[in-house]
Protein backbone atom coordinates (compact mmCIF):
# COMPACT_ATOMS: atom_id res chain seq x y z
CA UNK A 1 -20.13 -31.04 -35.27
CA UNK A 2 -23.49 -32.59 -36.28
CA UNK A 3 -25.56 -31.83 -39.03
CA UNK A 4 -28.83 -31.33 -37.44
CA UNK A 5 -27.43 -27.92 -36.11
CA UNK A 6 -28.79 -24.46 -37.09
CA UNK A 7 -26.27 -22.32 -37.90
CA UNK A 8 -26.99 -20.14 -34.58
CA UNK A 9 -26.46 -23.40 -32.22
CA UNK A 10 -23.51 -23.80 -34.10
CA UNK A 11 -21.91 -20.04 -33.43
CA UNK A 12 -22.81 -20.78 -29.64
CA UNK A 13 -21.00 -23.73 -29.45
CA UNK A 14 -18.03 -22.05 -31.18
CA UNK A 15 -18.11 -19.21 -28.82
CA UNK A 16 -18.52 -21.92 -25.79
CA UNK A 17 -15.59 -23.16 -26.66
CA UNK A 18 -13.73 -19.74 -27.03
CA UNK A 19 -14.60 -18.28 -24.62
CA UNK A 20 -16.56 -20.60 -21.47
CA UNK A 21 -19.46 -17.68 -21.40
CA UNK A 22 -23.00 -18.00 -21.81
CA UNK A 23 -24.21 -14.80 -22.05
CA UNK A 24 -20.97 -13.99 -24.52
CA UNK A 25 -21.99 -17.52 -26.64
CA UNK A 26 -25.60 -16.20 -26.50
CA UNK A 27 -24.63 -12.51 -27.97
CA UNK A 28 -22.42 -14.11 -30.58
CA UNK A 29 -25.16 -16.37 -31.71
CA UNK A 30 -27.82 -14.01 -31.45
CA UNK A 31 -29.78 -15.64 -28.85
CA UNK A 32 -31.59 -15.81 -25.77
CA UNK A 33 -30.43 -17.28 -22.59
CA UNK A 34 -33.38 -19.17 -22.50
CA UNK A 35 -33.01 -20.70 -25.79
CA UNK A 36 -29.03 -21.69 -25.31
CA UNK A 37 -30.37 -23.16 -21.76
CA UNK A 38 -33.58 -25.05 -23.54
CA UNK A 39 -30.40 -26.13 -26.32
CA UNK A 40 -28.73 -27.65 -23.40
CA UNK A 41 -31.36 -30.34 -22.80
CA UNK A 42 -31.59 -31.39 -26.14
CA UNK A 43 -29.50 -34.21 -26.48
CA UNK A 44 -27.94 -32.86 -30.73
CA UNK A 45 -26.95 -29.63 -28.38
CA UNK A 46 -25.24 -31.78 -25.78
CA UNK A 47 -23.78 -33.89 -27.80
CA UNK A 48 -22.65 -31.64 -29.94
CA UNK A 49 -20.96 -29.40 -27.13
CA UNK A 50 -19.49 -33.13 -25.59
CA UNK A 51 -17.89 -33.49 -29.01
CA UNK A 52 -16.36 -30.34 -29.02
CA UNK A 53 -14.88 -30.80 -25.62
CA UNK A 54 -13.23 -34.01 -26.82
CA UNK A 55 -11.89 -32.53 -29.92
CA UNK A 56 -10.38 -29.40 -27.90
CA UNK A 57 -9.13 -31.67 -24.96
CA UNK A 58 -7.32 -34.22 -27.61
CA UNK A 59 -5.46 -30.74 -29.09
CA UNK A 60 -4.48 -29.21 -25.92
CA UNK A 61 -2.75 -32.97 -25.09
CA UNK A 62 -1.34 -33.03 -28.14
CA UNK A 63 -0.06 -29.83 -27.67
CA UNK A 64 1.24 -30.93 -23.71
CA UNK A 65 3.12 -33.86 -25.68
CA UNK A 66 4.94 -31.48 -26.84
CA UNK A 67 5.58 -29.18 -24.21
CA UNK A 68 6.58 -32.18 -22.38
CA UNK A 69 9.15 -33.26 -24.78
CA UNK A 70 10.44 -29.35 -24.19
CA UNK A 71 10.02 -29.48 -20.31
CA UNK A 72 12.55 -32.50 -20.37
CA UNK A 73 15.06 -30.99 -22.55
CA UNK A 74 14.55 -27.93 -20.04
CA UNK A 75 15.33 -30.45 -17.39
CA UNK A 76 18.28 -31.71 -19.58
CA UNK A 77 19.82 -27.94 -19.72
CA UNK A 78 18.86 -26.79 -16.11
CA UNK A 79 21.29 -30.14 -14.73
CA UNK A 80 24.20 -28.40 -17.35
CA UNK A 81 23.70 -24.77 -17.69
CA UNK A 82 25.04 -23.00 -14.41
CA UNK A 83 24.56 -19.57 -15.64
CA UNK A 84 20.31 -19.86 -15.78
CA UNK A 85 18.86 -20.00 -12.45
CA UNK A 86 18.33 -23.79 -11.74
CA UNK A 87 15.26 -23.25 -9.66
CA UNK A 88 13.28 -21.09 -12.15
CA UNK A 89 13.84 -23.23 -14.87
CA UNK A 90 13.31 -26.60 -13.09
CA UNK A 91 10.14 -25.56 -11.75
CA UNK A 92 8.91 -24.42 -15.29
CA UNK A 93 9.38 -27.89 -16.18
CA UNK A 94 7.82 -29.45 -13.52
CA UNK A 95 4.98 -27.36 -14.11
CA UNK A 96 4.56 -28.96 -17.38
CA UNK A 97 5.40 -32.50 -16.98
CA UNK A 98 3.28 -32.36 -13.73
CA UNK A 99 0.55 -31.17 -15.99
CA UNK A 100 0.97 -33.47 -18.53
CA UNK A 101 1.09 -36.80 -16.39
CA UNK A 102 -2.72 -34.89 -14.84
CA UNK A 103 -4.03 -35.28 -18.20
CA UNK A 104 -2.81 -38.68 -18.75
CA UNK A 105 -4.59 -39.65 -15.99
CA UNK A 106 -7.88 -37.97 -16.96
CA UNK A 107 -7.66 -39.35 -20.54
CA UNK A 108 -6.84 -42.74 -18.64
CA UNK A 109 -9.91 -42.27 -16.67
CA UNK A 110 -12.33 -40.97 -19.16
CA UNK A 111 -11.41 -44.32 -20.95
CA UNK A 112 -12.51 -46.08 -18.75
CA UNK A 113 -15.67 -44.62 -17.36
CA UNK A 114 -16.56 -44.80 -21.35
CA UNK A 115 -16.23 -48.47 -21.45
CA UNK A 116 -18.11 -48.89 -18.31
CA UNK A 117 -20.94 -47.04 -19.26
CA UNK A 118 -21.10 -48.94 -22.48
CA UNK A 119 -21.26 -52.15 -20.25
CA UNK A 120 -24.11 -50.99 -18.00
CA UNK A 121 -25.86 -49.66 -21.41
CA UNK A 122 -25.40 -53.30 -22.84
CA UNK A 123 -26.99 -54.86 -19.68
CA UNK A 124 -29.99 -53.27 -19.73
């Protein structure tokens, strides 16, 4: 998180990120709603909060890696086991993997709407 944050902008963001409420962020910081909503156009705030995002996105797929190395071996056992129903267990996995491939596809995405805006930025 950056530097140029007060220690109050910093509990909000924390509790953003806990818990996706304003008015909860704004009681754990000991604010206002006007002052988290005058935070939110000042570009530290936002980018602050945008970095936080990234960093909790990038665990929760690191985290679905996982899962999805699980969901396969669940796959793996579902084909073999006879005594487990095959249905629940199959559809746990797809769950997952289904899950998994969604955030691929966002991280793909958010790649390359990064790089694109970096190219408009450079033209201008």
């Amino acid at each position: 998180m950056s530097d140029n944050l007060t220690p109050k902008q910093r509990k909000a963001i924390a509790s953003l990120m806990t818990t996706g409420d304003v008015s909860q962020a704004c009681r754990d910081a000991g604010i206002s709603r006007e002052t988290i909503y005058r935070w939110f156009k000042q570009d530290t705030f936002k980018d602050a909060i945008d970095q936080a995002t990234s960093e909790a996105i990038e665990s929760l797929s690191r985290s679905l890696v996982l899962l999805g190395d699980q969901a396969t071996q669940t796959l793996r056992n579902a084909m073999s086991d006879q005594d487990t129903p095959i249905a629940t267990r199959v559809r746990a996995a797809d769950v997952v993997l289904g899950r998994l491939l969604q955030l691929r596809e966002l991280y793909t995405l958010e790649a390359r709407v990064t790089e694109l805006e970096g190219i408009i930025k450079n033209d201008r």
